[in-house]
Each structure stands twice: as structure tokens, then as C-alpha cells.
C-alpha atoms as a PDB file:
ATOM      1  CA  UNK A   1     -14.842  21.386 -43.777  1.00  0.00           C
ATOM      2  CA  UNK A   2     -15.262  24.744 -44.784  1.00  0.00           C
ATOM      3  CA  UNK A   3     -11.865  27.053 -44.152  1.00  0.00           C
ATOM      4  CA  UNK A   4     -13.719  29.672 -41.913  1.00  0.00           C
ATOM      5  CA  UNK A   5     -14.759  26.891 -39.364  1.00  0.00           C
ATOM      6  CA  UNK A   6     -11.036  25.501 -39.488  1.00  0.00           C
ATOM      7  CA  UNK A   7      -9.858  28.725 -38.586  1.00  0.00           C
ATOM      8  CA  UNK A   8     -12.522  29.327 -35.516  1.00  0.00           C
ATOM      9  CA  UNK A   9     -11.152  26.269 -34.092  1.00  0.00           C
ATOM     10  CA  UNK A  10      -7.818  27.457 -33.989  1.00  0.00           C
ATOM     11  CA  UNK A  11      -8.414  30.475 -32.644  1.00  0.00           C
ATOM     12  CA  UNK A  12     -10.184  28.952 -30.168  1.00  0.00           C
ATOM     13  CA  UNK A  13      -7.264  26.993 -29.402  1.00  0.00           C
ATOM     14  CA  UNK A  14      -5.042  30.099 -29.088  1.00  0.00           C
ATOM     15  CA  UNK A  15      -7.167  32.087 -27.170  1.00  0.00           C
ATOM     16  CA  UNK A  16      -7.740  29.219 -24.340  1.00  0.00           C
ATOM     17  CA  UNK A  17      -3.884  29.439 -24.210  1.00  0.00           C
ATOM     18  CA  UNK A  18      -3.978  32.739 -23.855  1.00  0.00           C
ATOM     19  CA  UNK A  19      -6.567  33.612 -20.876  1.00  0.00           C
ATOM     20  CA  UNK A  20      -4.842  30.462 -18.972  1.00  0.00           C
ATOM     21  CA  UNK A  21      -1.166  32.777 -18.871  1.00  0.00           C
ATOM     22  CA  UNK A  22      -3.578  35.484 -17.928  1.00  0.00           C
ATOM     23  CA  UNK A  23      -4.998  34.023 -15.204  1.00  0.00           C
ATOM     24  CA  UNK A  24      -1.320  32.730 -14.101  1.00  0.00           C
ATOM     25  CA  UNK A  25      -0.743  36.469 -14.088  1.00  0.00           C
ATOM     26  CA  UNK A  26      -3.470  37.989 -12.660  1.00  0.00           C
ATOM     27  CA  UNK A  27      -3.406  35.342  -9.337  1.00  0.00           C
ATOM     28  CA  UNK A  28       0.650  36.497  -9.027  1.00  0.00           C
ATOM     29  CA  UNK A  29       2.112  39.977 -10.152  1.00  0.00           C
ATOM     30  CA  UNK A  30      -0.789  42.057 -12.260  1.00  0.00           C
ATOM     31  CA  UNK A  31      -3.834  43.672 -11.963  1.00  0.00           C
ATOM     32  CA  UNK A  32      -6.780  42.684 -14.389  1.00  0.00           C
ATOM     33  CA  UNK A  33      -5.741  45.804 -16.778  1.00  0.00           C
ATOM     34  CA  UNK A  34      -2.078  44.989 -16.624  1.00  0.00           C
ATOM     35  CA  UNK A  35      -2.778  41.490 -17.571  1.00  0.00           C
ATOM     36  CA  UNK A  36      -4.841  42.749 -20.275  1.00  0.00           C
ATOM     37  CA  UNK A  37      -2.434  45.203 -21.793  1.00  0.00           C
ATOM     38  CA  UNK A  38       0.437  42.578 -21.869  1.00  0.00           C
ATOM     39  CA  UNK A  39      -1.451  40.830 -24.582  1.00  0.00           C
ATOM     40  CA  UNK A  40      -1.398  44.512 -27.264  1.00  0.00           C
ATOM     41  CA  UNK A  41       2.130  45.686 -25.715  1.00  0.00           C
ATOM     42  CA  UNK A  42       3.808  42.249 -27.434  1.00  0.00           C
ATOM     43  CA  UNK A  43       1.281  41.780 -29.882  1.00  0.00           C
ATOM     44  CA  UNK A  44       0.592  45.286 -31.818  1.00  0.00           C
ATOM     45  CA  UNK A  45       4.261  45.227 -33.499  1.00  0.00           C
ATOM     46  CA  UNK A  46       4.382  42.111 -34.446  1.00  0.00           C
ATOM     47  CA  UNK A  47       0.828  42.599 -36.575  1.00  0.00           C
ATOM     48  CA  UNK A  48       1.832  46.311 -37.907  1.00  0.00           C
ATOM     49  CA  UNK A  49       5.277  44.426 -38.979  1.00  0.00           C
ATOM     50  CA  UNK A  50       3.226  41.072 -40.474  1.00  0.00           C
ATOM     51  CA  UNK A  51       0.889  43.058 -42.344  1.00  0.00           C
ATOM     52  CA  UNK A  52       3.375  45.274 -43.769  1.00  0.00           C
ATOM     53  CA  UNK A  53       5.637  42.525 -45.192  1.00  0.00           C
ATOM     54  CA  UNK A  54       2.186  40.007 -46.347  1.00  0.00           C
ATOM     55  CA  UNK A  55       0.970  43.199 -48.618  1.00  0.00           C
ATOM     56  CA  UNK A  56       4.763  43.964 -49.716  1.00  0.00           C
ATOM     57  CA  UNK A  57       5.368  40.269 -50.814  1.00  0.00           C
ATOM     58  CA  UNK A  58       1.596  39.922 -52.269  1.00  0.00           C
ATOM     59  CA  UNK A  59       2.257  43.398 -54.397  1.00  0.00           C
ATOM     60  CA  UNK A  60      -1.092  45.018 -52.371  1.00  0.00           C
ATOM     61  CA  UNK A  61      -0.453  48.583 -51.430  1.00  0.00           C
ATOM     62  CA  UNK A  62      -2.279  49.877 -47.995  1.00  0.00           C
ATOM     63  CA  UNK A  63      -6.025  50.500 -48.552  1.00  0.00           C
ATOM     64  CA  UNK A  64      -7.551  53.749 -48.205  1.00  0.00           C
ATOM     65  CA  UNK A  65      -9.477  52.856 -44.970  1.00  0.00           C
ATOM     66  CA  UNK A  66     -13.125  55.183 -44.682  1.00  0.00           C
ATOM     67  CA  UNK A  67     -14.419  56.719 -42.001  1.00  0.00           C
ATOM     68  CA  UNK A  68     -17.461  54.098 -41.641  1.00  0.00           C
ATOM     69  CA  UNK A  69     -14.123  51.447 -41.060  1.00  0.00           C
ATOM     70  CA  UNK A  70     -12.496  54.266 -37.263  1.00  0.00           C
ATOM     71  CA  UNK A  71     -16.253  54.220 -35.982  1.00  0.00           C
ATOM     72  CA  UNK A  72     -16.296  50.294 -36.259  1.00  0.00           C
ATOM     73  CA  UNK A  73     -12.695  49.682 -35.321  1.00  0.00           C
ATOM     74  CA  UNK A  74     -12.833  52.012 -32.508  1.00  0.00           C
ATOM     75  CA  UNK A  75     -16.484  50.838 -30.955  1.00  0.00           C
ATOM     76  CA  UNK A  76     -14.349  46.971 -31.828  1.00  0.00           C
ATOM     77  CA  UNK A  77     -11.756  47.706 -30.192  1.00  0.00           C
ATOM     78  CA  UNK A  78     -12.798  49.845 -26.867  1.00  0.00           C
ATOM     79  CA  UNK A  79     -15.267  46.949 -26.480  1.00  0.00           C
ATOM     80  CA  UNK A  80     -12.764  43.748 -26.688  1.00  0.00           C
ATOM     81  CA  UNK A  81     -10.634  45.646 -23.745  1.00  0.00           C
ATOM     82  CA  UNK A  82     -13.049  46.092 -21.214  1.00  0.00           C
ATOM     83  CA  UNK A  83     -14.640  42.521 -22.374  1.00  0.00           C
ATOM     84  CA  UNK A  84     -11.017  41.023 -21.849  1.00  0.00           C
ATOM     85  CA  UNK A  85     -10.558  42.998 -18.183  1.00  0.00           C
ATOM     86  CA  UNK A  86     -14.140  41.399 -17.208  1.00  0.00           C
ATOM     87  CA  UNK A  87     -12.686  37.843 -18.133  1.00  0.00           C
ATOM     88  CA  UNK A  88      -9.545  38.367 -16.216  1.00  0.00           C
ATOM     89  CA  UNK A  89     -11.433  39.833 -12.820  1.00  0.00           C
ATOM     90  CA  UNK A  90     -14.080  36.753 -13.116  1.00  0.00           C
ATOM     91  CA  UNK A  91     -10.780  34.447 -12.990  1.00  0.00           C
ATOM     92  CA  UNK A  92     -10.032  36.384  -9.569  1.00  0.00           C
ATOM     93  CA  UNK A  93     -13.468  34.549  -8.155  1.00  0.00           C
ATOM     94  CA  UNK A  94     -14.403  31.399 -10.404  1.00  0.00           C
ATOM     95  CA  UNK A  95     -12.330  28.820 -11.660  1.00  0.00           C
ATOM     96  CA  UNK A  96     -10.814  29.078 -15.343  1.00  0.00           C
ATOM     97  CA  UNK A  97     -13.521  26.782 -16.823  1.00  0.00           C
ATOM     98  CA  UNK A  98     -16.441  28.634 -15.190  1.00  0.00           C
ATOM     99  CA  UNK A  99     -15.184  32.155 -16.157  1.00  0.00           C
ATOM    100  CA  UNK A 100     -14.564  31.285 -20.019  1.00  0.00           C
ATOM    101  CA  UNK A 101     -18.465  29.539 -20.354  1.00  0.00           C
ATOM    102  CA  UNK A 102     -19.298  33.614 -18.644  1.00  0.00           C
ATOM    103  CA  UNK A 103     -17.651  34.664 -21.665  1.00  0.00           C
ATOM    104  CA  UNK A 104     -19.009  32.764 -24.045  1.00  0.00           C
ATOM    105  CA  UNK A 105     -22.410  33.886 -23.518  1.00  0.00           C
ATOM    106  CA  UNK A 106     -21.116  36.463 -26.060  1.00  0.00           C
ATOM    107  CA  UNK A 107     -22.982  33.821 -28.948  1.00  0.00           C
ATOM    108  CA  UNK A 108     -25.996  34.487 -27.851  1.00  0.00           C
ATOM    109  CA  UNK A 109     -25.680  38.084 -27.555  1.00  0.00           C
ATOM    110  CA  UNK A 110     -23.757  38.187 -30.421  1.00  0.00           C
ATOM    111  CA  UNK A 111     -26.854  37.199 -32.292  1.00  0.00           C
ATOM    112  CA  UNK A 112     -28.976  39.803 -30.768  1.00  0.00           C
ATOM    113  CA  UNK A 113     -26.171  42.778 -31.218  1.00  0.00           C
ATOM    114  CA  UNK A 114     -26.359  41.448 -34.795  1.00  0.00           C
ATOM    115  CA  UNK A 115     -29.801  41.730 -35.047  1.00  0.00           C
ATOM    116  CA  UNK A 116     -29.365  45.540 -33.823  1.00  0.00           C
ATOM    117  CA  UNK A 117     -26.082  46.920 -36.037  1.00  0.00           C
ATOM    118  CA  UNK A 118     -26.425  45.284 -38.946  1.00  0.00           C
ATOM    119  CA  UNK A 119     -30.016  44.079 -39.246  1.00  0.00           C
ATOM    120  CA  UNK A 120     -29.714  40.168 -38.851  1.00  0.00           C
ATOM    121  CA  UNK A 121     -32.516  38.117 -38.287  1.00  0.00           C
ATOM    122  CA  UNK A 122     -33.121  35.598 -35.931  1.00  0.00           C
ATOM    123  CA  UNK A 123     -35.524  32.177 -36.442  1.00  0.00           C
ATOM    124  CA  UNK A 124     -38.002  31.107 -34.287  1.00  0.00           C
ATOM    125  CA  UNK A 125     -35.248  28.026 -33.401  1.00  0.00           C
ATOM    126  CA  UNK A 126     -32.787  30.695 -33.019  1.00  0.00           C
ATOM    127  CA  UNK A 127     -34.806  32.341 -30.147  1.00  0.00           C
ATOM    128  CA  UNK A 128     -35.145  29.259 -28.350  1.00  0.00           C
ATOM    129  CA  UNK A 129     -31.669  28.776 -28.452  1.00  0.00           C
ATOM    130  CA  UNK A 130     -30.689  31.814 -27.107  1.00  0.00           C
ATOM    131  CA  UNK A 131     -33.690  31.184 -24.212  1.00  0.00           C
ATOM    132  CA  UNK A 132     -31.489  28.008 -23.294  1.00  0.00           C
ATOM    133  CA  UNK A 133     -28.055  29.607 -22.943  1.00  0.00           C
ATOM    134  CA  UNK A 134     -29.950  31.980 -20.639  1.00  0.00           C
ATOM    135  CA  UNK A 135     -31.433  29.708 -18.298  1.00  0.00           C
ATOM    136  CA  UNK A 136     -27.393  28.100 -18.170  1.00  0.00           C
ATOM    137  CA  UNK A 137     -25.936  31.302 -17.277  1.00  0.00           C
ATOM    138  CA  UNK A 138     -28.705  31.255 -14.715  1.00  0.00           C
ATOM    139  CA  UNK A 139     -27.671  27.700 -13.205  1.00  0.00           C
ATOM    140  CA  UNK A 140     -23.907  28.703 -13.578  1.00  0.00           C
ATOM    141  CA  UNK A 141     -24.869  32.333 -11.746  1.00  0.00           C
ATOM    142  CA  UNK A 142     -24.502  30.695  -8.173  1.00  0.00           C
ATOM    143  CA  UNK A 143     -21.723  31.352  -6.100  1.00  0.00           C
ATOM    144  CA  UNK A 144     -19.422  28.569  -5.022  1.00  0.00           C
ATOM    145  CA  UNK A 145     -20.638  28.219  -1.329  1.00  0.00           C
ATOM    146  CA  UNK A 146     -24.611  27.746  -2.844  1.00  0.00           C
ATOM    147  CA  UNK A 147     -26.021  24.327  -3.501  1.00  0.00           C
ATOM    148  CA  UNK A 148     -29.037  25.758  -5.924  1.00  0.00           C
ATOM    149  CA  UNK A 149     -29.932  28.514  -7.915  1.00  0.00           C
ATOM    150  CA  UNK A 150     -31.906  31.974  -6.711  1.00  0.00           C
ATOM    151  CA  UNK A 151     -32.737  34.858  -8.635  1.00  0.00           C
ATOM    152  CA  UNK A 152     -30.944  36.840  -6.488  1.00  0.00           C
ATOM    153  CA  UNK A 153     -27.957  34.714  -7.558  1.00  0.00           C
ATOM    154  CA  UNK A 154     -27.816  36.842 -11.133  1.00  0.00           C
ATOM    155  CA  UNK A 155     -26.758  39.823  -9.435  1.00  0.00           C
ATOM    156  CA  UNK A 156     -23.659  38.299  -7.946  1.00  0.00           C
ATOM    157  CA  UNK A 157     -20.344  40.145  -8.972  1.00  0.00           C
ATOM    158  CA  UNK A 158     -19.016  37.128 -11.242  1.00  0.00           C
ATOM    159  CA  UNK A 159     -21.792  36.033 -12.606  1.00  0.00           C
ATOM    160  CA  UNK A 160     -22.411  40.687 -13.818  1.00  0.00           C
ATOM    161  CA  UNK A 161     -19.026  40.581 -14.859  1.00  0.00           C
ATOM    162  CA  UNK A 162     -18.853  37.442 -16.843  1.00  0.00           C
ATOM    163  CA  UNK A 163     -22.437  38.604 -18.377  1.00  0.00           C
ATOM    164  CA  UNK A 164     -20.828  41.905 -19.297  1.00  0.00           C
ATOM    165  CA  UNK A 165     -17.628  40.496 -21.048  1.00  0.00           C
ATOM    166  CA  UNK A 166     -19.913  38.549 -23.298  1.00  0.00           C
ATOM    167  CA  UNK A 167     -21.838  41.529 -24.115  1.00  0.00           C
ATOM    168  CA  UNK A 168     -19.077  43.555 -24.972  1.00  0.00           C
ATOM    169  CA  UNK A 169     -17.289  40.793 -26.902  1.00  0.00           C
ATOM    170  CA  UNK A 170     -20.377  40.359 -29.024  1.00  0.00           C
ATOM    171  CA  UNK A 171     -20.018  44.096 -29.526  1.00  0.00           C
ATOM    172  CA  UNK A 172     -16.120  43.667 -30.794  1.00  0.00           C
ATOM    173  CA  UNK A 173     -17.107  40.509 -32.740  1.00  0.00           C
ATOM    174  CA  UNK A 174     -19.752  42.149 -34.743  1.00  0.00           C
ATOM    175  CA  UNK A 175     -17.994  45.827 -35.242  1.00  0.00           C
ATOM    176  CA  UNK A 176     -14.614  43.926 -35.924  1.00  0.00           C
ATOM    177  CA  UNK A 177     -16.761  41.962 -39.509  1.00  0.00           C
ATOM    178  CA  UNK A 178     -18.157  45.136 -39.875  1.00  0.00           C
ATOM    179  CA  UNK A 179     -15.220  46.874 -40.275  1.00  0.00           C
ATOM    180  CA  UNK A 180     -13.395  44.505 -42.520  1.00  0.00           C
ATOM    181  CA  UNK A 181     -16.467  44.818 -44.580  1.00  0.00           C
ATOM    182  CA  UNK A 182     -15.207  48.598 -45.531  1.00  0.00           C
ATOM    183  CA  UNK A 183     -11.886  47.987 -46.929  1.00  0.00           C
ATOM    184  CA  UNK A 184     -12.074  47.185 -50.690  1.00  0.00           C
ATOM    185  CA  UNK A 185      -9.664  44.113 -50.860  1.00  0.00           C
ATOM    186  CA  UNK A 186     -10.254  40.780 -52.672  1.00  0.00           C
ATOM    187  CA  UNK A 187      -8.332  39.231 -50.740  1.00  0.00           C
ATOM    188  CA  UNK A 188      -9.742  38.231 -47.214  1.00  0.00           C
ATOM    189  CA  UNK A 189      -6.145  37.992 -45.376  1.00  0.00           C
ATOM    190  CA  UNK A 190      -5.128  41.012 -46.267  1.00  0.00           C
ATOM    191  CA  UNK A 191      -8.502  42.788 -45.082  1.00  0.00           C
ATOM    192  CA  UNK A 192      -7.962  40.915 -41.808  1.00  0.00           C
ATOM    193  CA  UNK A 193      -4.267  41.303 -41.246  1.00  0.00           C
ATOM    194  CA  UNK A 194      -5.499  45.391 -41.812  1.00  0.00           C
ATOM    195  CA  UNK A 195      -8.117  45.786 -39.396  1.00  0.00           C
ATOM    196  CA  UNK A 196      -6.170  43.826 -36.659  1.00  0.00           C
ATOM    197  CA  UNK A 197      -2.991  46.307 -37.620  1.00  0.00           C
ATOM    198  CA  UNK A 198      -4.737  49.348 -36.983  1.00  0.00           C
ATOM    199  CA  UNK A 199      -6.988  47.922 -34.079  1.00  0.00           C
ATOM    200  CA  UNK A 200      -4.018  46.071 -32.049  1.00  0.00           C
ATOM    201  CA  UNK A 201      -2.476  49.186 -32.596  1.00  0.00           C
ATOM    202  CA  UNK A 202      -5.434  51.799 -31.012  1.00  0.00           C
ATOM    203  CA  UNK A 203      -5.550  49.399 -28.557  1.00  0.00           C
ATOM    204  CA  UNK A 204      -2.278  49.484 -27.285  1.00  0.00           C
ATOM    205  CA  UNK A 205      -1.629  53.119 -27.358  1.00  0.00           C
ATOM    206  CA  UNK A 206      -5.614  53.515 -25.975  1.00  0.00           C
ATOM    207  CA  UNK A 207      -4.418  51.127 -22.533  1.00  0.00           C
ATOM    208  CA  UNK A 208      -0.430  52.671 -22.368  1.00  0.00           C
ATOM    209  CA  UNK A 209      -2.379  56.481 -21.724  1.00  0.00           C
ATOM    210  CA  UNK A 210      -4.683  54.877 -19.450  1.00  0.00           C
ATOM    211  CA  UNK A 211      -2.285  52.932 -17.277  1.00  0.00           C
ATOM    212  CA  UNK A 212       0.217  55.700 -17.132  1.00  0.00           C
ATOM    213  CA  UNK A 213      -2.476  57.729 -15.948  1.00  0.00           C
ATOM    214  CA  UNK A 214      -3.779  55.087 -13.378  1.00  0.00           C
ATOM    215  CA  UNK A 215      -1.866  52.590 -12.100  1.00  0.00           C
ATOM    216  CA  UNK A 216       1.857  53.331 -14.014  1.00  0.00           C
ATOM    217  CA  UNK A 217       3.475  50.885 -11.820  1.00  0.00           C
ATOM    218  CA  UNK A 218       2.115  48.304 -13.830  1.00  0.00           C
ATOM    219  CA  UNK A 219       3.586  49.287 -16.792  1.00  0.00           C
ATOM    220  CA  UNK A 220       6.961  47.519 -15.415  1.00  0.00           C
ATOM    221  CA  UNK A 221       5.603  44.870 -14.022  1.00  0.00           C
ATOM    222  CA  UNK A 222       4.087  43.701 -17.555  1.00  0.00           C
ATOM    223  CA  UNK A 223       7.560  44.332 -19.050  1.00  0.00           C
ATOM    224  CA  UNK A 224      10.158  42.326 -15.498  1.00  0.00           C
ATOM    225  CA  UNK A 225       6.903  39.238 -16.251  1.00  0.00           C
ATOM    226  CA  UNK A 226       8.298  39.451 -20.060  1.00  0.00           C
ATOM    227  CA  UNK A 227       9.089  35.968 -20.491  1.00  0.00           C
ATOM    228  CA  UNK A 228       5.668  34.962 -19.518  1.00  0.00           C
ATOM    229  CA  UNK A 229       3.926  38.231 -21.321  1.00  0.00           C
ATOM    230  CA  UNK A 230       5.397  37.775 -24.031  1.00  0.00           C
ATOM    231  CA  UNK A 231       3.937  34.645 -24.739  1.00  0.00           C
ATOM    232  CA  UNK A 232       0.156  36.047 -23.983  1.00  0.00           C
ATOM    233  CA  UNK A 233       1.184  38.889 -26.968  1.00  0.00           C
ATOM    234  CA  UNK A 234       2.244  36.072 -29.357  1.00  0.00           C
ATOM    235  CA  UNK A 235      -0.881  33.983 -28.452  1.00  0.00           C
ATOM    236  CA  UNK A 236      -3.289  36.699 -28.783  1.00  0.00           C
ATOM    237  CA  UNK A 237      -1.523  37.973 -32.065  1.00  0.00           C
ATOM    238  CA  UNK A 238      -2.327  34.361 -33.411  1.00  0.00           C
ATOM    239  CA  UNK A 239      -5.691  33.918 -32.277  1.00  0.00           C
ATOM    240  CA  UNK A 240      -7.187  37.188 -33.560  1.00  0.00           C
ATOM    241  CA  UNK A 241      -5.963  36.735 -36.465  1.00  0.00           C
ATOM    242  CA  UNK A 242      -7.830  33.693 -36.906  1.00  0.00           C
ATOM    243  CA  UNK A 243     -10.649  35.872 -35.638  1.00  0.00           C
ATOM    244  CA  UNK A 244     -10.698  38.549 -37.906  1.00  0.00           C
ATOM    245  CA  UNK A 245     -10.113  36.336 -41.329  1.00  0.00           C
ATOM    246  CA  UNK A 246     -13.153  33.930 -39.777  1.00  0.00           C
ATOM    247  CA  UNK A 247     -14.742  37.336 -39.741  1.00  0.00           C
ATOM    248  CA  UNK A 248     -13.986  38.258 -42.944  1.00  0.00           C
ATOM    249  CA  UNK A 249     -15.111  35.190 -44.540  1.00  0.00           C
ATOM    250  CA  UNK A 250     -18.572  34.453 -42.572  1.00  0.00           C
ATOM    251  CA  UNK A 251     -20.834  36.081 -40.059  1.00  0.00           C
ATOM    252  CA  UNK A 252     -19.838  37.235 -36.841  1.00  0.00           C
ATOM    253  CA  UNK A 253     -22.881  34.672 -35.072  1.00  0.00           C
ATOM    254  CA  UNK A 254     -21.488  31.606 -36.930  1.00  0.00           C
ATOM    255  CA  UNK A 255     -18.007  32.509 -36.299  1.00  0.00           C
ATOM    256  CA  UNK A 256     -18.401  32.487 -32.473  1.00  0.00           C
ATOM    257  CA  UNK A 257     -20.941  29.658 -32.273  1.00  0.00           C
ATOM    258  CA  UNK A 258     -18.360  27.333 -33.607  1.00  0.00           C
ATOM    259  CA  UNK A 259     -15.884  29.108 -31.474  1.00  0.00           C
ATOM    260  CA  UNK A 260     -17.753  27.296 -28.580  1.00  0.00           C
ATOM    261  CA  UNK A 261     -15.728  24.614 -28.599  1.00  0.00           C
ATOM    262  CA  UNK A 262     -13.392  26.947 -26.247  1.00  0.00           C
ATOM    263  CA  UNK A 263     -16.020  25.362 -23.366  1.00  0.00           C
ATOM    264  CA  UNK A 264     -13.847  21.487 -24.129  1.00  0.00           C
ATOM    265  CA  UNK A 265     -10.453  23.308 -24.478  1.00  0.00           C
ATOM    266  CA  UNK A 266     -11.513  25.484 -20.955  1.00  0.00           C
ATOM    267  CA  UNK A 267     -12.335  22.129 -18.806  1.00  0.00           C
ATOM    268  CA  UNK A 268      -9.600  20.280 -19.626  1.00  0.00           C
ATOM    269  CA  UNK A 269      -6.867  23.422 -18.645  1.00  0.00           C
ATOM    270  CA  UNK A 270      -8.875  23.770 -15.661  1.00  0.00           C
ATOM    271  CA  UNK A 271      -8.827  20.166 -14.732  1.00  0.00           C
ATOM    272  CA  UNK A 272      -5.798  19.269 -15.596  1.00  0.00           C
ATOM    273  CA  UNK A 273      -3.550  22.524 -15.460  1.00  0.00           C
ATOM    274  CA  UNK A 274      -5.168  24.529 -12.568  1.00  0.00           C
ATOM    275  CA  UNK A 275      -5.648  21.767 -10.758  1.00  0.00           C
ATOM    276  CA  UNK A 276      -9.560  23.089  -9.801  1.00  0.00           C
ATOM    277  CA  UNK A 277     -12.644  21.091  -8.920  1.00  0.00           C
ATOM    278  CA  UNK A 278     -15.613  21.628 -10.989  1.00  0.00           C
ATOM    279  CA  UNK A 279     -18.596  21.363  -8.988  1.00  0.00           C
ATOM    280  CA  UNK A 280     -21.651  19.122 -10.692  1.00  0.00           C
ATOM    281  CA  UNK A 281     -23.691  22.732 -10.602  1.00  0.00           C
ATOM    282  CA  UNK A 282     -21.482  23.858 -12.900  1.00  0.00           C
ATOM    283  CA  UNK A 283     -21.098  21.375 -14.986  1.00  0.00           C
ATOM    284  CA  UNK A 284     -25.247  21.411 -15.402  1.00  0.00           C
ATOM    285  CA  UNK A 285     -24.924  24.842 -16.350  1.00  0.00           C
ATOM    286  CA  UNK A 286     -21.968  24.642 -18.880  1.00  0.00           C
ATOM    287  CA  UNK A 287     -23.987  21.586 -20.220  1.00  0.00           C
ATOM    288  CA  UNK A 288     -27.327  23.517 -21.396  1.00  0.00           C
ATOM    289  CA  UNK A 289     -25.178  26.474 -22.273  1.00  0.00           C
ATOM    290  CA  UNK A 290     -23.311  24.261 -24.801  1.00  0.00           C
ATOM    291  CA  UNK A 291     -26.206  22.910 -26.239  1.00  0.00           C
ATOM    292  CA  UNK A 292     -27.747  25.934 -26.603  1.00  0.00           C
ATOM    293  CA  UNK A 293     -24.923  27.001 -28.849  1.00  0.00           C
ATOM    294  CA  UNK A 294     -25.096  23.303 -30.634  1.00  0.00           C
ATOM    295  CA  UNK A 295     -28.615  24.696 -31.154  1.00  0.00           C
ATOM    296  CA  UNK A 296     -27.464  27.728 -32.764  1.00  0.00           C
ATOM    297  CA  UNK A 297     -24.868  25.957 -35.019  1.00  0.00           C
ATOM    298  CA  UNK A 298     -27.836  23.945 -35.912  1.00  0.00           C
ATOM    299  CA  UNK A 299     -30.214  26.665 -36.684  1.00  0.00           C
ATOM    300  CA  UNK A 300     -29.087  30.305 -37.545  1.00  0.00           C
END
């Protein structure tokens, strides 16, 4: 098995982990963005502190970073916190399993936000995959309370915000290999411990400002839920940096179709943590979704 596949699996592994503490939070003491900014507040010195002593014990110095490297980073990292506060508000309406498979339509977007930054091309088979994982977002669009599908479903406020999240991760997926593309380092850890450094780190001072500036109180209740926290900053400092060195080893599409397998990791939390039904709608939906991602494993 090739090492960048290995790696996508464990991330997706951490980052199931790490939106099921997030959920825990956001249903008890924090709002969507506090939830969110627990995972950079214990998360951002830990990377700056692991990067610094990986390049000191490998004999790398830091890497003069260009300006083509802030325009991805930032556009990266903006995107992956308002993708991560969509995920978190979904969880406040759908169950856990049913918000992540939202999320993961960031594949097939992924594919065509490749197509548009850095020029990828997609196959005939590739198009028909990403037709499939539409009509399951469709199916999965419905509201709880509905026994079938209507257009009018698609406009519902989960089914926009899951939608958006997987737009905007596509966005962070893409500008995050594009990024690590720009630093001119053999070796691929050290280009990914880098970018998630000085990204982690934007990030957290980017949603500290914010917060302070709109909802401060929130700032102390991330830091008195510490012992829970905490955990979501370890969890997310582990899975993205699985992300970034799959990144840095193979294209941002393949990287997240294999990440897919977060749909198996999703269902069983949700069935067997949260304790929430799964209704045989949704299970259709999540169904055709996943094989349209097979498809794309398959294909692109």
C-alpha cells in the first residue's frame, strides 16, 4: 500500500475523533466558532514547537517561504475555518453521521476546484462520478420529518451548510498542496510540518481577533472545557498532519477520495457513541454518495 493512502486513513481516523468532541461541545457549553477555535488554541503550539525541534534534529534550517506560498496558505486556511464552523452548525440539526457525508461532498468538489486553480482534468468516468455524489447529496438533502426527496429540499439550512463546508474544504485541500508545492524541501515531512506551522498558527491568531471582537465570552469557556478541548487540539494537530504530508506526496482529489472512508468511521460513532437512529433515507443517500467516491478512486 502506498504510504500516502496509509496516511489518509489515519487522518481520517483522527479527524472522526475530532468532530465527535466537537459535537459533544457544541450540544453543551460552545457556540459553533468556539468549538472551532478550541481545535488551533491547543493545537498551533504544539505544531510551531514539533516543527521546530523535527528540522533542528534533521539539520534543515527554516525555508525561505515565497509570496505565491501567504496567498495559498491564507485562501487554505480562511477556507478550512468557515468549512469547520459549517460542520459543527450542521451537527446542531442532523445527526453526526449525516453531517460528516455533508462534508464529504468536498471530493467531488475538490475535483472541480482542482480543475479551476491548478488546471486538473477530469475523465469522462470522473464526471459521472461526481453526477452520482450529487444526486446523494440530493437524497440525503431531506429534512428529518420528510419521507422523500423535493427539490425544494436542497435549499434547506443543513443540507446549504453541509454543501458549503465541502466547498470550502475542497478550497483548503487544494490551496493547502498548493502551498507545500512552494517550499523547496526534499523532504516531504518537513514541507508539511511547515505549512501546517505557519497555517495553524494564522489560524489561531485569525479566530482569537475575531472572537474577542464577537462573542469574547467564549474565549473562557474553550479554556474552563480544557480537559475536553484539549483533546480536540491534540486530535486535530494529528490529523492534519497526516493531511498535509498526504498532500505533499499526492494530489489533493486522491488524497480526499480515499479519505472517504471517514463515511464507515462516522456511522459507527453515530450508532454506537451518540446513540442516534439513522433513518433508511439516509442511509440510501450515504450509499450512492460512497460509491460515487469508490468511482472516483477508481477513475481519476
Amino acid at each position: 500500500m502506498s504510504l500516502w493512502i496509509g496516511i489518509s486513513i489515519a487522518a481520517a481516523v483522527f479527524q472522526t475523533l475530532r468532530f465527535m468532541l466537537q459535537k459533544m461541545m457544541a450540544k453543551q457549553t460552545l457556540s459553533a466558532a468556539g468549538a472551532t477555535f478550541a481545535r488551533f488554541l491547543y493545537s498551533a503550539p504544539f505544531v510551531v514547537l514539533f516543527t521546530a525541534i523535527y528540522l533542528a534534529q534533521t539539520g534543515q534550517s527554516w525555508p525561505t517561504l515565497p509570496p505565491v506560498f501567504w496567498i495559498y496558505a491564507v485562501c487554505g486556511g480562511t477556507a478550512q475555518v468557515l468549512a469547520t464552523v459549517c460542520v459543527v452548525m450542521v451537527f446542531k440539526s442532523r445527526n453526526f453521521a449525516v453531517g460528516i457525508t455533508f462534508k464529504k461532498s468536498e471530493v467531488i468538489l475538490a475535483v472541480v476546484t482542482g480543475l479551476v486553480i491548478l488546471g486538473d482534468q477530469v475523465t469522462a468516468w470522473g464526471l459521472c462520478a461526481i453526477v452520482l455524489g450529487v444526486i446523494g447529496v440530493l437524497v440525503l438533502s431531506a429534512s428529518p420529518e420528510q419521507g422523500r426527496f423535493k427539490m425544494r429540499d436542497i435549499a434547506n439550512r443543513a443540507a446549504g451548510l453541509g454543501l458549503l463546508s465541502g466547498a470550502l474544504f475542497a478550497v483548503s485541500a487544494v490551496s493547502y498542496r498548493g502551498a507545500s508545492l512552494q517550499i523547496d524541501m526534499g523532504d516531504h515531512w518537513a514541507r508539511a510540518a511547515v505549512t501546517l506551522a505557519m497555517v495553524t498558527s494564522m489560524q489561531l491568531i485569525g479566530m482569537a481577533i475575531w472572537l474577542a471582537w464577537q462573542d469574547a465570552p467564549q474565549i473562557g469557556a474553550v479554556w474552563r472545557a480544557r480537559c475536553v478541548t484539549a483533546w480536540i487540539g491534540m486530535l486535530s494537530m494529528a490529523g492534519s498532519f497526516c493531511w498535509f504530508s498526504a498532500f505533499a506526496l499526492q494530489n489533493a482529489a486522491y488524497v480526499k477520495a480515499v479519505g472517504q472512508i471517514e463515511l464507515i468511521f462516522s456511522l459507527m460513532v453515530t450508532v454506537i457513541f451518540f446513540r442516534e437512529r439513522i433513518l433508511l433515507r439516509e442511509w440510501i443517500g450515504m450509499a450512492i454518495l460512497g460509491s460515487s467516491v469508490l468511482m472516483l478512486v477508481l477513475v481519476i
